[in-house]
N, C-alpha and C. Protein backbone atom coordinates (compact mmCIF):
# COMPACT_ATOMS: atom_id res chain seq x y z
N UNK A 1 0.83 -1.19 0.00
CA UNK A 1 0.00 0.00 0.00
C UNK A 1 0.88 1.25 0.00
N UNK A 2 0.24 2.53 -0.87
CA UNK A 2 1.30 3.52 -0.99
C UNK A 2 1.05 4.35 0.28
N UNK A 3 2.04 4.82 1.22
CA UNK A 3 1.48 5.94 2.51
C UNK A 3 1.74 7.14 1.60
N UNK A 4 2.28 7.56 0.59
CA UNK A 4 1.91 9.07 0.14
C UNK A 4 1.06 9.68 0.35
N UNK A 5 1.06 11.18 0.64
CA UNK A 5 0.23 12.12 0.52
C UNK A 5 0.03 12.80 -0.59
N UNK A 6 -0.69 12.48 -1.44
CA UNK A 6 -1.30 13.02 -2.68
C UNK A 6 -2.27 14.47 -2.51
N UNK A 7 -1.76 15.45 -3.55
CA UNK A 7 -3.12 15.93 -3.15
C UNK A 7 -3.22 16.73 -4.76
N UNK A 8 -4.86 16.67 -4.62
CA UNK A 8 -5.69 17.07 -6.25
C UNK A 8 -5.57 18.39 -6.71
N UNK A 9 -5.63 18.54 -7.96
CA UNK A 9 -4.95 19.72 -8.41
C UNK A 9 -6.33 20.89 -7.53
N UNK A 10 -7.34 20.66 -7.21
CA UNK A 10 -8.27 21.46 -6.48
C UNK A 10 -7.49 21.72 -5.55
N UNK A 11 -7.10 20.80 -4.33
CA UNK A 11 -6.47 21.32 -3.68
C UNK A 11 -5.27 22.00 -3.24
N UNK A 12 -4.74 21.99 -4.11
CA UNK A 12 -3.40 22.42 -4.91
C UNK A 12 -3.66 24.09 -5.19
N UNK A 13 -5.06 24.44 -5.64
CA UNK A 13 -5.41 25.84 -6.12
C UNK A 13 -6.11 26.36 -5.24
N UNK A 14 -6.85 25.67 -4.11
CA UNK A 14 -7.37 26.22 -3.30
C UNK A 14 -6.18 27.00 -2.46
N UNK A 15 -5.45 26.02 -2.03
CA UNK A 15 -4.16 26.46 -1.65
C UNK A 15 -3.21 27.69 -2.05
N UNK A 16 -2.99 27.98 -3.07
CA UNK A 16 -2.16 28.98 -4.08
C UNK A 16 -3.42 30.15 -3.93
N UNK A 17 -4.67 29.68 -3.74
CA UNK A 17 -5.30 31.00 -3.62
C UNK A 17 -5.12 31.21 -2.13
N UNK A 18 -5.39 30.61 -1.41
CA UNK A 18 -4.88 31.14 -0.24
C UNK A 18 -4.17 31.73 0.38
N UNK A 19 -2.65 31.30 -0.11
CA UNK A 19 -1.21 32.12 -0.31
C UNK A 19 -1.41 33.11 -0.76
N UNK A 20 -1.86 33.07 -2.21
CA UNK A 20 -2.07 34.67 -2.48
C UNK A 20 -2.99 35.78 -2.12
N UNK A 21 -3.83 35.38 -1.33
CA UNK A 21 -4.34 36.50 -0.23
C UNK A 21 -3.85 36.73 0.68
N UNK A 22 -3.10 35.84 1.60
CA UNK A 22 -2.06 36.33 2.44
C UNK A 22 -0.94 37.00 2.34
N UNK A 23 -0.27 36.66 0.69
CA UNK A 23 0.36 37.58 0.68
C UNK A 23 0.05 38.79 0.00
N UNK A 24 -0.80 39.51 -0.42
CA UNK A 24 -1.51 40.07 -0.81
C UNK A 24 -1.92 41.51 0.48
N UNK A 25 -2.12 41.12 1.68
CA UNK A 25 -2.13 41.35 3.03
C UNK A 25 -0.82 41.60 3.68
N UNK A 26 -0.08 40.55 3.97
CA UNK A 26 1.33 40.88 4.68
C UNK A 26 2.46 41.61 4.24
N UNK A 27 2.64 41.74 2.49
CA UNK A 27 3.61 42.19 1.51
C UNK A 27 3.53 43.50 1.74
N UNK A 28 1.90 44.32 1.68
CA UNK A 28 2.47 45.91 1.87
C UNK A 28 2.66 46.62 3.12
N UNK A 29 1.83 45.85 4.35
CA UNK A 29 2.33 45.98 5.77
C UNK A 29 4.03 46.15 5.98
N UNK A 30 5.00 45.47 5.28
CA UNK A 30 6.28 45.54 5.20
C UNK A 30 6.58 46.24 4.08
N UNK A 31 6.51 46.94 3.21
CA UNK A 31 6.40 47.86 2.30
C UNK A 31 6.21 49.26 2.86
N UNK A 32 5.48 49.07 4.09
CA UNK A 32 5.09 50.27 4.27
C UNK A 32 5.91 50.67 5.79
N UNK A 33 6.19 49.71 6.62
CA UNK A 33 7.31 49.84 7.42
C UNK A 33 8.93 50.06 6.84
N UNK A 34 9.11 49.81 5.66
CA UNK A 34 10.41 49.87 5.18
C UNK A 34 10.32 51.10 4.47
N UNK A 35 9.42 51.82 4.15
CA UNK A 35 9.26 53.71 3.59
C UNK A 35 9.67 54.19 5.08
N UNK A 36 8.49 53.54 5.96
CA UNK A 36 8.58 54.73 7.30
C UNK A 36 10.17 54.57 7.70
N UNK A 37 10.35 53.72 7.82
CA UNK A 37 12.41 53.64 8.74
C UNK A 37 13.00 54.44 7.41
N UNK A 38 12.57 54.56 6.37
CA UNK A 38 13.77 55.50 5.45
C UNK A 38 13.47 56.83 5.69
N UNK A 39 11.96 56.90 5.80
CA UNK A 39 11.46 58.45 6.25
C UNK A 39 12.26 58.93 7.54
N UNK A 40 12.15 58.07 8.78
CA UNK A 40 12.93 58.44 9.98
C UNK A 40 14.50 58.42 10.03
N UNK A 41 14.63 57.96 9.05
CA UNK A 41 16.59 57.89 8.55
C UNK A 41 16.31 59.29 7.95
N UNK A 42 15.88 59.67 6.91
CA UNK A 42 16.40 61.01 6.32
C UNK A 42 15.24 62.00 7.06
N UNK A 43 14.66 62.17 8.10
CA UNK A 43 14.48 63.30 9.15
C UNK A 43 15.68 63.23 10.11
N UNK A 44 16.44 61.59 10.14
CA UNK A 44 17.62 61.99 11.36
C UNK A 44 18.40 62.76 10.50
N UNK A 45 18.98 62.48 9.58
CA UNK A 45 19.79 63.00 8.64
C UNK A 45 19.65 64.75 8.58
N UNK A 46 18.87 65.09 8.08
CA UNK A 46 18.41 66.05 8.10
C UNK A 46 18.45 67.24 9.33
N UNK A 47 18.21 66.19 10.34
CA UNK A 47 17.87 67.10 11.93
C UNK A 47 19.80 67.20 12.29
N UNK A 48 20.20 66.04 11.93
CA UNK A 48 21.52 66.48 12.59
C UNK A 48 22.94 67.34 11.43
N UNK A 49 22.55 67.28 9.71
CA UNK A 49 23.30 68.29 9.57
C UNK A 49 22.85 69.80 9.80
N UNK A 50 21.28 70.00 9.76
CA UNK A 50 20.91 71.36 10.07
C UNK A 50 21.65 71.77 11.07
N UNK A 51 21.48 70.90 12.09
CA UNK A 51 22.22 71.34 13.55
C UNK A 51 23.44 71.62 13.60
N UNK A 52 23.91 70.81 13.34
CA UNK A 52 25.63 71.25 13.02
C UNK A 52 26.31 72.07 11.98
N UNK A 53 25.15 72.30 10.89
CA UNK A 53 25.42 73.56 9.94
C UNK A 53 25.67 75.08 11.21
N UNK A 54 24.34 75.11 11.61
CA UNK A 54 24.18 76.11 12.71
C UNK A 54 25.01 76.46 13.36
N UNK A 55 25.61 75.50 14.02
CA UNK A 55 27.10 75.09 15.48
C UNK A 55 28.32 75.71 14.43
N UNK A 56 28.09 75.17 12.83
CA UNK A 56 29.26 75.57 12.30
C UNK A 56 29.19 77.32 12.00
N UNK A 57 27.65 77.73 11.77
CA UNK A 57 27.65 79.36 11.40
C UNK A 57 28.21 80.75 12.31
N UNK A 58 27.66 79.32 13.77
CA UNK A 58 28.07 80.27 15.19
C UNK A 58 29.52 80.31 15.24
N UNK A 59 29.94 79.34 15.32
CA UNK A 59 31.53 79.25 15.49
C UNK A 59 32.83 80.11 14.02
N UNK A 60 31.72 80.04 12.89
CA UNK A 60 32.33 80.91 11.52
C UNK A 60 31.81 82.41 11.89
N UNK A 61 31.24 82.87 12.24
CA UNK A 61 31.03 84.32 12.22
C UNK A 61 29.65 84.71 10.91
N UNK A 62 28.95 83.28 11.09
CA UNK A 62 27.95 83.03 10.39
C UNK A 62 27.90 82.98 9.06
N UNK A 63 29.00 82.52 8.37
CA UNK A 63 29.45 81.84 7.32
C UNK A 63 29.38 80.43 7.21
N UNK A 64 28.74 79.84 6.10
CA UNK A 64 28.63 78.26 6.05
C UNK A 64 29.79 77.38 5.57
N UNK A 65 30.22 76.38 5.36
CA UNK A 65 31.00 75.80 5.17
C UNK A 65 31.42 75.94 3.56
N UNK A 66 32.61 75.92 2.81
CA UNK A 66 32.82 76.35 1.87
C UNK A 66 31.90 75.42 1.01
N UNK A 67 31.38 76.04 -0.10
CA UNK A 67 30.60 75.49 -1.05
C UNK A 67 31.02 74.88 -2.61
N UNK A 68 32.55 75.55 -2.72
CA UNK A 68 32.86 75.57 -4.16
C UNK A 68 33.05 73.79 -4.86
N UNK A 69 32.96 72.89 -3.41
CA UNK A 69 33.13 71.64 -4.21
C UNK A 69 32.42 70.39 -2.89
N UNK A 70 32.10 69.59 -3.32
CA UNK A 70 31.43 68.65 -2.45
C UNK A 70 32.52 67.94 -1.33
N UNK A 71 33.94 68.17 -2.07
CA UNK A 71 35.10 67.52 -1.20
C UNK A 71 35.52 68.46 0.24
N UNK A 72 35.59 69.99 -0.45
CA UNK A 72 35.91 70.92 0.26
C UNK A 72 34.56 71.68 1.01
N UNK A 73 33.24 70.95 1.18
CA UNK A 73 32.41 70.87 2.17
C UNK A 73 32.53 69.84 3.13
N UNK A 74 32.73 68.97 2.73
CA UNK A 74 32.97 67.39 3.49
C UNK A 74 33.88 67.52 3.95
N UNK A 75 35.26 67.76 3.99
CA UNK A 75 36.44 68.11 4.96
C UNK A 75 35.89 69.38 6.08
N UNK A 76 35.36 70.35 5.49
CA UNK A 76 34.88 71.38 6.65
C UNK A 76 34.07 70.69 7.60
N UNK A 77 33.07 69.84 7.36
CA UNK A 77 32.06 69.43 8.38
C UNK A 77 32.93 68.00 8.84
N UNK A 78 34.01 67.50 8.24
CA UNK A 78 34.05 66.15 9.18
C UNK A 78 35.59 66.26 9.63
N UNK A 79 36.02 67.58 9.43
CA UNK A 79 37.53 67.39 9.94
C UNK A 79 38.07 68.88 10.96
N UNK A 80 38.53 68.30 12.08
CA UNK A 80 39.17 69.57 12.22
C UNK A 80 40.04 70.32 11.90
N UNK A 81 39.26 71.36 12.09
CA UNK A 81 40.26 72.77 11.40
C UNK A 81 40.54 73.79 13.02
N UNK A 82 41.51 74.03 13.28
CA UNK A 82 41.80 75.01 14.10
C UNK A 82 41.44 74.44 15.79
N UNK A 83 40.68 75.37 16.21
CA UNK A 83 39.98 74.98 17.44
C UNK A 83 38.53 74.35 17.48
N UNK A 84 38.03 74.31 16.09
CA UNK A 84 36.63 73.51 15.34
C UNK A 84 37.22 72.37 14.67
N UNK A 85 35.53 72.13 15.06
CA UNK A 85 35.31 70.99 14.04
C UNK A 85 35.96 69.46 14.95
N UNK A 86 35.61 68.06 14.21
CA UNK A 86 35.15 67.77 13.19
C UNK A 86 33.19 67.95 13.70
N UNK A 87 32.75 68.46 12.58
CA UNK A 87 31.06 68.85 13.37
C UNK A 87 30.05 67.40 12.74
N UNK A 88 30.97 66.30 12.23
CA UNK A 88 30.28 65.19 11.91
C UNK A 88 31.36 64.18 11.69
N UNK A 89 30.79 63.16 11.58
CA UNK A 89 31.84 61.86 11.25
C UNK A 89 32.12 61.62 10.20
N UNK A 90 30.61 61.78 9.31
CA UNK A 90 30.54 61.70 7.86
C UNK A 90 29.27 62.29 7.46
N UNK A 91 29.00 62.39 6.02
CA UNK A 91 27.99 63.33 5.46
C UNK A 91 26.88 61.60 5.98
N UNK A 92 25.91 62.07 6.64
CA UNK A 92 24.85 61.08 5.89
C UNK A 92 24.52 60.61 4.47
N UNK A 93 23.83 59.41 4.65
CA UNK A 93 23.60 59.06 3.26
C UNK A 93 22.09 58.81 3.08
N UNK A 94 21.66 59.36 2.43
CA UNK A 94 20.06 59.81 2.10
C UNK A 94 19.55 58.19 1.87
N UNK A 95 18.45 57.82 2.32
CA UNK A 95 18.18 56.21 2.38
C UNK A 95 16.94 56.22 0.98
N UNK A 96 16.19 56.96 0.34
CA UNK A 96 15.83 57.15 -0.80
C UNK A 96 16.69 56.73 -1.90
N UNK A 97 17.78 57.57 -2.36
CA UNK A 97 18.72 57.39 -3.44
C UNK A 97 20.33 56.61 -3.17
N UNK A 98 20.11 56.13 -1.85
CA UNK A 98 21.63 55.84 -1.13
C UNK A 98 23.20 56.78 -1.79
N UNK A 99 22.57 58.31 -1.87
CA UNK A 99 23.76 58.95 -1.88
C UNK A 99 23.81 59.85 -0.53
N UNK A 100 25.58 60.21 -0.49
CA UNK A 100 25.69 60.84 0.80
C UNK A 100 26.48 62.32 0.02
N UNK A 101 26.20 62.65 -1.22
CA UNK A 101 27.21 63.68 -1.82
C UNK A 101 25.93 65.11 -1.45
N UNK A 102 26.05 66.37 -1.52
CA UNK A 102 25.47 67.69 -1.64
C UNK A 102 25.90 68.61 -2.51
N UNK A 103 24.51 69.14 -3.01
CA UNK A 103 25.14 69.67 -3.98
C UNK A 103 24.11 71.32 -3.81
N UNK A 104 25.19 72.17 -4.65
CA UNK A 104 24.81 73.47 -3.63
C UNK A 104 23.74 74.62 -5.03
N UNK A 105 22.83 75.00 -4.65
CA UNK A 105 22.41 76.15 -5.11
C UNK A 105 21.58 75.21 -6.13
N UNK A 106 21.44 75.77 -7.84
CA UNK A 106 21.23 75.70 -8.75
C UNK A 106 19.18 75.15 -8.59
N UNK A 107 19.23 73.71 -9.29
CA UNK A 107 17.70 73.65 -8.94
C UNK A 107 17.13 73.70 -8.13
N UNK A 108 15.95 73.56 -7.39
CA UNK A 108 15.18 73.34 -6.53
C UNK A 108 15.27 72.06 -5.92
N UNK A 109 15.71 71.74 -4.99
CA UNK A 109 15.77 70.27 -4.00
C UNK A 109 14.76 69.47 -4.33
N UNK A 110 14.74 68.08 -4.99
CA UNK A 110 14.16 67.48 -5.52
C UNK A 110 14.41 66.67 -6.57
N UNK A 111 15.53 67.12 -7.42
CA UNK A 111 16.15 67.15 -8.58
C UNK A 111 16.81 65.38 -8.28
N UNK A 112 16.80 65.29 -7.30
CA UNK A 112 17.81 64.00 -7.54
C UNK A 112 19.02 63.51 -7.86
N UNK A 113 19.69 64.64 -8.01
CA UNK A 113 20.69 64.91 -8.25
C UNK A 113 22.32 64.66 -7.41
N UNK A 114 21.75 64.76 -5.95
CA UNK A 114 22.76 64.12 -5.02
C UNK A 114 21.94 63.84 -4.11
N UNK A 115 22.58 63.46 -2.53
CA UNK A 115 21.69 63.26 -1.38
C UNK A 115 20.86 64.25 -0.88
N UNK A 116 21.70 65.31 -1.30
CA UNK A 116 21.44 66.80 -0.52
C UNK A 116 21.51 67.80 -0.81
N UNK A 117 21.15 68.73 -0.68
CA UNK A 117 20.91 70.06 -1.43
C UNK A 117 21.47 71.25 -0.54
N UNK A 118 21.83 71.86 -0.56
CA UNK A 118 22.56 73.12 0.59
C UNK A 118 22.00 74.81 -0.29
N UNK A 119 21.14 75.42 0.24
CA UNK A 119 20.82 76.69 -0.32
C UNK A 119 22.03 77.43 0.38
N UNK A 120 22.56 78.07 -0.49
CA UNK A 120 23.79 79.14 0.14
C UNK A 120 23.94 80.20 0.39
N UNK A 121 22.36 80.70 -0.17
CA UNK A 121 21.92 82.19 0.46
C UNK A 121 21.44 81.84 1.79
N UNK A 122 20.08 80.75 1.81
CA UNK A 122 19.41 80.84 3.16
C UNK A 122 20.20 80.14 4.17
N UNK A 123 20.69 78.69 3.73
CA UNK A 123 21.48 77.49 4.40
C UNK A 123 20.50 76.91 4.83
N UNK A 124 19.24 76.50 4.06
CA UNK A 124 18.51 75.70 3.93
C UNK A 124 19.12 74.37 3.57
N UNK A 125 19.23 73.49 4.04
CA UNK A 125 19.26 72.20 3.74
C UNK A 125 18.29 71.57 3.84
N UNK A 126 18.42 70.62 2.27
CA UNK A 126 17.19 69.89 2.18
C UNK A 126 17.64 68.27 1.22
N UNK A 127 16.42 67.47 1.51
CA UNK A 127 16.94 66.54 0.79
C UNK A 127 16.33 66.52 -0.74
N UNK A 128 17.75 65.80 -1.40
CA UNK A 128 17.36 66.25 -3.13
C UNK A 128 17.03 65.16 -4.06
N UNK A 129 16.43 63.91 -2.96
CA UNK A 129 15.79 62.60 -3.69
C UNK A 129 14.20 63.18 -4.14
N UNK A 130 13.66 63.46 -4.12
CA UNK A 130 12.11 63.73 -4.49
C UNK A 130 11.64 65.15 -3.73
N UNK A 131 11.18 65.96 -4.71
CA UNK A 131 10.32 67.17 -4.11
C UNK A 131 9.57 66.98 -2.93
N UNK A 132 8.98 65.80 -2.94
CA UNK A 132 7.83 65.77 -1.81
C UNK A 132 8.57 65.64 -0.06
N UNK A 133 10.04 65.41 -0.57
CA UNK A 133 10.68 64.98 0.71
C UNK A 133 11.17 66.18 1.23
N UNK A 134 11.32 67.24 -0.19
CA UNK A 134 11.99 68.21 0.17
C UNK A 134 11.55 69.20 1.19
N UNK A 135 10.74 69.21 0.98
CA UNK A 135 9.75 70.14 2.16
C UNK A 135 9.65 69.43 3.97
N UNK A 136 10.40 68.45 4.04
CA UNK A 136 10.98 68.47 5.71
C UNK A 136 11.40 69.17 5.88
C-alpha cells in the first residue's frame, strides 16, 4: 500500500489562492514599514546636519561651510580645522537614493541629483531625492 500524501490539483489551487491573499495582506504591511524607517533615517539625517550647519555658522562668524566643491564641504564638516570641528563623522547618506554627496544652489531640492541640497543664500538644507521629501 502507498502511505503518500497526494493531493488534487483542487487542492493544490485552493491552496495557491490562499497564499495569495495572504500575501496580498502581509507584503504591503512591510512595504510600508520599510518607507517609514527610510522616512525616519532622512528626518535623522536632516535634523543632525541642520544642527551642526548652525554650530558651524556660530563658530564661523555666520558663514557656512565652503561650497565651491562637495570635497571641500565634506572636509569642513568632518575634519578639524583650528579649534573647530570635526562637526560630523561623515555626510549622511540619504536612504531614498543611497547617496551621501550635496550639492549646492542651482535647482530646486528634488532634482535628484545628489543626497542633498545646501541653499547658500538661506542654508537651507534639504533633501534632493524627491520634491515631496523636500519640504521636511
Amino acid at each position: 500500500m502507498d502511505d503518500k500524501v497526494r493531493f488534487s490539483y483542487v487542492e493544490v489551487l485552493v491552496m495557491a489562492v490562499i497564499l495569495g491573499i495572504i500575501s496580498r495582506t502581509i507584503v504591503p504591511q512591510f512595504s510600508e514599514a520599510s518607507t517609514e524607517e527610510k522616512v525616519s533615517k532622512l528626518i535623522d539625517g536632516l535634523e543632525v546636519m541642520r544642527a551642526q550647519l548652525d554650530l558651524y555658522r556660530v563658530q564661523h562668524g555666520d558663514s557656512l561651510p565652503p561650497a565651491d566643491s562637495f570635497k571641500s564641504f565634506e572636509a569642513a564638516m568632518t575634519k578639524k580645522a583650528g579649534q573647530y570641528g570635526p562637526y560630523i563623522k561623515k555626510i549622511p547618506t540619504n536612504p531614498f537614493n543611497d547617496l551621501n554627496t550635496v550639492r549646492f544652489d542651482g535647482e530646486p531640492a528634488g532634482a535628484n541629483k545628489a543626497g542633498w541640497r545646501l541653499d547658500t543664500e538661506s542654508g537651507l538644507f534639504q533633501a534632493d531625492n524627491d520634491a515631496g521629501y523636500a519640504a521636511l
